[in-house]
Protein backbone atom coordinates (compact mmCIF):
# COMPACT_ATOMS: atom_id res chain seq x y z
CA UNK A 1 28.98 36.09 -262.22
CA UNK A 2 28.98 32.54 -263.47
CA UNK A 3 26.47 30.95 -265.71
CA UNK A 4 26.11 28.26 -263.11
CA UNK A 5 25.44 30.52 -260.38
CA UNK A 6 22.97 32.79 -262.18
CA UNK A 7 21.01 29.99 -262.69
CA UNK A 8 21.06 28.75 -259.31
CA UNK A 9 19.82 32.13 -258.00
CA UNK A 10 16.93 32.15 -260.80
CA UNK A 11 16.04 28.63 -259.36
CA UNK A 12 16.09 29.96 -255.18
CA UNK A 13 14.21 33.65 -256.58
CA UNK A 14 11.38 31.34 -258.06
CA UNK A 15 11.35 28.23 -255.26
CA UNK A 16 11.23 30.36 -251.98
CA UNK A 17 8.27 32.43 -252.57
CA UNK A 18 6.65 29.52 -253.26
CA UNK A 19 7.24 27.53 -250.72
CA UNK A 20 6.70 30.17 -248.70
CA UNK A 21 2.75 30.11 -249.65
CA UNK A 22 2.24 27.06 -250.04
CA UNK A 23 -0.67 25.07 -249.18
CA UNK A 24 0.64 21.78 -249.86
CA UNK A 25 3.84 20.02 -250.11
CA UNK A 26 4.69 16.48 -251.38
CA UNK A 27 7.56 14.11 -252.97
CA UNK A 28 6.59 12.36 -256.14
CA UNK A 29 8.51 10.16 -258.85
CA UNK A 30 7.45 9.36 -262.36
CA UNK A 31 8.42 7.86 -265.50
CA UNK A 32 8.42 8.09 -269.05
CA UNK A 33 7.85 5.72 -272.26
CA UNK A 34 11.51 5.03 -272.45
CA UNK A 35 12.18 3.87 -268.97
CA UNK A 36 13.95 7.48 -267.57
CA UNK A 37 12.66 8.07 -263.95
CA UNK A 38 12.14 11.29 -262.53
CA UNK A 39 11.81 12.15 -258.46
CA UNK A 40 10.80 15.41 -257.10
CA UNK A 41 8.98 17.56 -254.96
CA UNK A 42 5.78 19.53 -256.01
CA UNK A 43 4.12 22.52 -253.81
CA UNK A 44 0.93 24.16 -254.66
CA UNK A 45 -0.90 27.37 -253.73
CA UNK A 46 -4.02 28.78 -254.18
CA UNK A 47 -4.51 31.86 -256.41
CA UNK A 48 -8.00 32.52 -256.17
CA UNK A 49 -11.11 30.21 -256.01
CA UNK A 50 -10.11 26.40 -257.99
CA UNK A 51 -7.25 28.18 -259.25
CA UNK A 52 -4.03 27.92 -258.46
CA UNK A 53 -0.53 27.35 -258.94
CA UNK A 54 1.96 24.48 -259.05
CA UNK A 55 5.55 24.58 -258.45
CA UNK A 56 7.86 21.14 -259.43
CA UNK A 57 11.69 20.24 -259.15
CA UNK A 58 12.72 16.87 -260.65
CA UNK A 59 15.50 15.09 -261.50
CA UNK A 60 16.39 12.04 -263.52
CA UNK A 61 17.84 9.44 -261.44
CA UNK A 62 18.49 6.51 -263.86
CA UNK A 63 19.45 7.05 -267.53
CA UNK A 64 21.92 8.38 -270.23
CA UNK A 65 21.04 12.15 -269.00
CA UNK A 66 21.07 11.05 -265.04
CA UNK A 67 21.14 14.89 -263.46
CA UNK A 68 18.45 16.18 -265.77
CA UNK A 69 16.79 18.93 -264.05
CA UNK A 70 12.96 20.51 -264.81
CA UNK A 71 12.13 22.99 -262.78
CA UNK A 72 8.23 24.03 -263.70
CA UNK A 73 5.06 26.24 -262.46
CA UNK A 74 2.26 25.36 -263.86
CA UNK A 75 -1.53 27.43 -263.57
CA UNK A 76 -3.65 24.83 -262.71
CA UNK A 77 -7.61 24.96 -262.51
CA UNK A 78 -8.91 22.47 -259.71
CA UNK A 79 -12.83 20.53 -259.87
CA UNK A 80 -13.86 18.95 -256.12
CA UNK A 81 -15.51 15.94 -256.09
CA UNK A 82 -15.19 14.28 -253.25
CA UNK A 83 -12.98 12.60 -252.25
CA UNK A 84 -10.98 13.28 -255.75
CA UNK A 85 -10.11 16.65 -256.79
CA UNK A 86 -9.42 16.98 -260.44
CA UNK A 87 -6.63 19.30 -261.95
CA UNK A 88 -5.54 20.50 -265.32
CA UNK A 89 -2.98 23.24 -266.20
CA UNK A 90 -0.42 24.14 -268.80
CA UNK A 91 3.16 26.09 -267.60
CA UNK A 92 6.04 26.40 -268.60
CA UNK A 93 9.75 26.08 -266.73
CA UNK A 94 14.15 25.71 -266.67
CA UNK A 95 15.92 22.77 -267.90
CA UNK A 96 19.81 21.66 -266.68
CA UNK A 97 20.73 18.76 -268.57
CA UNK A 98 24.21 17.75 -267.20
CA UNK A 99 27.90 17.55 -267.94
CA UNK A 100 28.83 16.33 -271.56
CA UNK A 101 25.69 17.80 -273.13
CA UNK A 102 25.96 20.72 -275.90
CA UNK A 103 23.67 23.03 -274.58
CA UNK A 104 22.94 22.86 -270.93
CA UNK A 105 20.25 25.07 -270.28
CA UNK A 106 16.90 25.14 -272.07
CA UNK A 107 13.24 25.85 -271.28
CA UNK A 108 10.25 23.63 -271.34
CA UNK A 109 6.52 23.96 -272.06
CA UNK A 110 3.99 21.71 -270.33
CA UNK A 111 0.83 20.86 -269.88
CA UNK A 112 -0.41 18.91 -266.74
CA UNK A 113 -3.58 16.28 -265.82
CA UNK A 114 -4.25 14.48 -263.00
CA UNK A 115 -6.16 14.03 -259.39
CA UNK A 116 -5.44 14.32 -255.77
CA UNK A 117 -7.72 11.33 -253.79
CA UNK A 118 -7.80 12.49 -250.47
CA UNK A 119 -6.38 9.35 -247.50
CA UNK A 120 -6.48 11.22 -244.45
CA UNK A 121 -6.28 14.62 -243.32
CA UNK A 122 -3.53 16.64 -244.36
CA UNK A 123 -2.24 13.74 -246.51
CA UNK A 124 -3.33 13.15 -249.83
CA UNK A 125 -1.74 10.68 -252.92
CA UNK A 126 -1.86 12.57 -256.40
CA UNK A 127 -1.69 11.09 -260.05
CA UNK A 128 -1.03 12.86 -262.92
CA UNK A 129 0.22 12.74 -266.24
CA UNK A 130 2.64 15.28 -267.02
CA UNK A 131 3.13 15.90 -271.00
CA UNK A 132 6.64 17.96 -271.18
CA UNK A 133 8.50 19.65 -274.42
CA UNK A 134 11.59 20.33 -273.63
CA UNK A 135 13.97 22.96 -275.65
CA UNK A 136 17.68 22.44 -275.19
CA UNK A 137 20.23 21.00 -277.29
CA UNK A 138 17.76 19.25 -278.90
CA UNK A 139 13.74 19.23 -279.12
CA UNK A 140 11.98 16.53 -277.09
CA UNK A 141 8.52 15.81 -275.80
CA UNK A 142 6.43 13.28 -274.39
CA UNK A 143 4.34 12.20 -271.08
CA UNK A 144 5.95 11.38 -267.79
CA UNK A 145 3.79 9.66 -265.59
CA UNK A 146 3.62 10.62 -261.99
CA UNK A 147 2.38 9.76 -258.38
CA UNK A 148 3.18 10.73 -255.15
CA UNK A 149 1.87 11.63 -251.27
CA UNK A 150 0.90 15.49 -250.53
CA UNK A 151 0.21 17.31 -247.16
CA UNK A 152 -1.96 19.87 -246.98
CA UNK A 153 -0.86 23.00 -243.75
């Protein structure tokens, strides 16, 4: 089996259940300090009572490494108050950094803060700020900053 194929299959194994329990499902985009933008979509689910877990898939759209791709869960813990509800969590996830790079795959650690402000039921806009080490090639780390629109099912 190819490398490339193996780690598309990791990536559907690890999306679909997911997605499949999800309570929420958005599209977000967010930058970094050097000017790299990142769009993606972000699911959560609930594991127990404010706990639960976040699933992300972005990918660079506009610099040197254009086709970056993160792929992260994070365990988030979750604090209501109305009509903001307050996240943290720390995960971990895949890197593809594309063609013309030494060493494609890699892994990142990450660590995740933010709120969802609630618009109008089931939508909801979400701000974070998403601080990301990433292990390839190559060690790098630093915040992205993000925002999107959620809906909550």
């Amino acid at each position: 089996m190819k490398k490339r194929t193996l780690v598309v299959a990791i990536i559907v194994l690890l999306i679909v259940p997911v997605w499949a329990s999800a309570t929420s499902i958005g599209i977000g985009a967010g930058i970094d300090p050097t000017g790299m933008i990142m769009v993606g979509t972000i699911t959560e689910t609930p594991l127990i009572d404010f706990l639960g877990l976040r699933a992300q898939l972005s990918v660079a759209v506009n610099s040197g490494i254009s086709g970056l791709m993160t792929m992260n869960a994070t365990l988030c813990g979750y604090y209501p108050l109305p009509p903001f509800a307050l996240f943290i969590g720390l995960g971990g996830g895949v890197v593809l950094t594309p063609s013309g790079v030494q060493n494609r795959l890699g892994w990142t650690l990450d660590a995740l803060a933010g709120t969802h402000i609630a618009i109008s039921e089931p939508a909801s806009l979400f701000f974070d700020i998403h601080y990301v080490v990433r292990f390839s090639a190559v060690i790098t780390y630093g915040p992205i900053y993000e925002g999107g629109i959620s809906f909550s099912f």
